[in-house]
Protein backbone atom coordinates (compact mmCIF):
# COMPACT_ATOMS: atom_id res chain seq x y z
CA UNK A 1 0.00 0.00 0.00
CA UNK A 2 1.09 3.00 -0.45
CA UNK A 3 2.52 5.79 1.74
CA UNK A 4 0.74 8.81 1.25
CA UNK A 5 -2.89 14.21 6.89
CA UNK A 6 -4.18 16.67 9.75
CA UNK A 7 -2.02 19.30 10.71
CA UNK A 8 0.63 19.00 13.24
CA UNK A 9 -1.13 19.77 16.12
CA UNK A 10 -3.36 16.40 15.77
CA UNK A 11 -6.45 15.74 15.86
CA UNK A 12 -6.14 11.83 15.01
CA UNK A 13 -6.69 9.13 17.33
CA UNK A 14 -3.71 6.75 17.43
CA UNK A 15 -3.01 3.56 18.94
CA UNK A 16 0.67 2.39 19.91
CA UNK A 17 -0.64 -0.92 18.23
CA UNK A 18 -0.66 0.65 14.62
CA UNK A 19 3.04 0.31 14.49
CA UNK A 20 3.51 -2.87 16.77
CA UNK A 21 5.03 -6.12 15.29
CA UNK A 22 2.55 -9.07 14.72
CA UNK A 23 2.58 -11.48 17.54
CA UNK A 24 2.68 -14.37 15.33
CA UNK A 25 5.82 -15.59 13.70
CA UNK A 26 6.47 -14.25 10.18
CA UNK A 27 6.65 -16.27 7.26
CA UNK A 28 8.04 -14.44 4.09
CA UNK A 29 7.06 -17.21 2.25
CA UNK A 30 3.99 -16.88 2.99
CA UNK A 31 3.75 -12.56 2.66
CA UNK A 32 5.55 -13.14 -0.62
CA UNK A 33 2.43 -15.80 -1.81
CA UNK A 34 -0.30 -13.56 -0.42
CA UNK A 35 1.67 -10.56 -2.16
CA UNK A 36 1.94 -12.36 -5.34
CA UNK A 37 -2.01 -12.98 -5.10
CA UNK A 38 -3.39 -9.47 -3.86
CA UNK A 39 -1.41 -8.19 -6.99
CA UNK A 40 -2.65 -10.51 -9.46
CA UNK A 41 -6.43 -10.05 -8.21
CA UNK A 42 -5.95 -6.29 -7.80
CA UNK A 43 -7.16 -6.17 -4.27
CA UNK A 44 -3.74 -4.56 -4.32
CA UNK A 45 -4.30 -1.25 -6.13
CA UNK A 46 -7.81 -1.45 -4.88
CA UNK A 47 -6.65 -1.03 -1.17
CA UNK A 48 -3.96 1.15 -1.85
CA UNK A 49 -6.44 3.23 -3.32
CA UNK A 50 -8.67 3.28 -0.86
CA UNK A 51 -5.90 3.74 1.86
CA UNK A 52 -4.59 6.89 -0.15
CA UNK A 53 -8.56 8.44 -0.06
CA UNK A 54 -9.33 7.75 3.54
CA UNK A 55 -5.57 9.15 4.58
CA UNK A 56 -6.11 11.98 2.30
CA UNK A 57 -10.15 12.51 3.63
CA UNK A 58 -8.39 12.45 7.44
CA UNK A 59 -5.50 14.86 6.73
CA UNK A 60 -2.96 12.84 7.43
CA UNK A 61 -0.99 13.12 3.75
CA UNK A 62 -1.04 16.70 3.94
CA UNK A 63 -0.10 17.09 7.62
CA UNK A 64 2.98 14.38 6.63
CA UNK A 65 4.06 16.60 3.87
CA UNK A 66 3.95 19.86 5.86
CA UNK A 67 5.79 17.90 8.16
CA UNK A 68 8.44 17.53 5.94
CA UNK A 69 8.33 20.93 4.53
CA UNK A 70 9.08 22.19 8.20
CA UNK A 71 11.85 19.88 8.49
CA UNK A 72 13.52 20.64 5.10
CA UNK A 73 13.35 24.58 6.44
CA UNK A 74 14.83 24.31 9.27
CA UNK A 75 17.62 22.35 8.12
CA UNK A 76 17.90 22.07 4.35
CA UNK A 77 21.29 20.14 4.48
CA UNK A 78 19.20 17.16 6.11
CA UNK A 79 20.28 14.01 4.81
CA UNK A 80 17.04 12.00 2.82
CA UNK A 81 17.47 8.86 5.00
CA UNK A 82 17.37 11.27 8.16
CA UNK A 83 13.61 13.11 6.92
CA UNK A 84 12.37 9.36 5.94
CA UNK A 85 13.10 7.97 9.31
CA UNK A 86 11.90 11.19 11.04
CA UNK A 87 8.73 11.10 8.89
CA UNK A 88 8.35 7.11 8.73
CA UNK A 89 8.36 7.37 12.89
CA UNK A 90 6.01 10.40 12.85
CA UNK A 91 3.56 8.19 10.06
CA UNK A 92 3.59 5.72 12.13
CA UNK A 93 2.20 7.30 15.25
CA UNK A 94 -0.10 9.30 13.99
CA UNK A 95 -2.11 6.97 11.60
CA UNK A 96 -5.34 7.50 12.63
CA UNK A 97 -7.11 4.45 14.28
CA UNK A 98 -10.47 3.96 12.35
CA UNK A 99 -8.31 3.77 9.02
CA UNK A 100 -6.07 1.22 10.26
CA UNK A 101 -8.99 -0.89 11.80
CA UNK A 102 -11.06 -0.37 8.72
CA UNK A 103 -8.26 -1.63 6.17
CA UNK A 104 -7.27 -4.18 8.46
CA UNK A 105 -11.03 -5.19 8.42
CA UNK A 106 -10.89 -5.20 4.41
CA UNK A 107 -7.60 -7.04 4.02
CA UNK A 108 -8.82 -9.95 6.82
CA UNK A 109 -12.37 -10.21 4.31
CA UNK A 110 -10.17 -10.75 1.43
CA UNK A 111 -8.01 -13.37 3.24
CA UNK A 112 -11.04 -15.53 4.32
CA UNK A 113 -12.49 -15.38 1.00
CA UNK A 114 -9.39 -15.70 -1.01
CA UNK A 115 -6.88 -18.43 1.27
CA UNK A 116 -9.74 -21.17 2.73
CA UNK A 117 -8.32 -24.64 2.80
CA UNK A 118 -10.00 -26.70 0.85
């Protein structure tokens, strides 16, 4: 999906978990395969578009990129990799909760309709 706000200030509910590492063991087999399949159905592009309108709708895209405009003023010598990590952090914490839940919701209906064992 891609990576794409409110201002500053906030006015996004957040949740720690939004960022927090599965608690099941990670298979990139498994990632890669579901990948692969997402892509080829384009549930991919469809999500990602959908992510990009409700992140857009809640502000958060703009208040990431004015974010980074801040950043690049006050120090226009910052390295790229520094302003990624700074925003990637920033993304992170402030992606607002119903968005997450809602295209967690999505993804987890394609999964049961798309992997069933047999």
């Amino acid at each position: 999906m891609s990576d794409s706000g409110q201002s500053a200030s906030g006015s996004h509910s957040t949740s720690s978990t939004a960022a927090s590492a599965p608690t099941e063991e990670f298979d990139p087999e498994l990632y890669a395969a579901v990948q692969a399949r997402l892509l080829r159905s384009g549930e991919w592009m469809r999500l990602q578009t959908l992510l990009q309108h409700k992140l857009s709708e809640a502000g958060y895209i703009d208040d990431l990129l004015s974010l980074a405009h801040e950043s690049l003023r006050s120090d226009p010598a910052q390295r790229f990799q520094a302003l990624l990590t700074s925003l990637h952090s920033y993304g992170l914490r402030r992606l607002p909760e119903s968005v997450r839940r809602e295209m967690q919701g999505l993804l987890g209906e394609w999964l049961e309709r798309n992997l069933r064992a047999p």
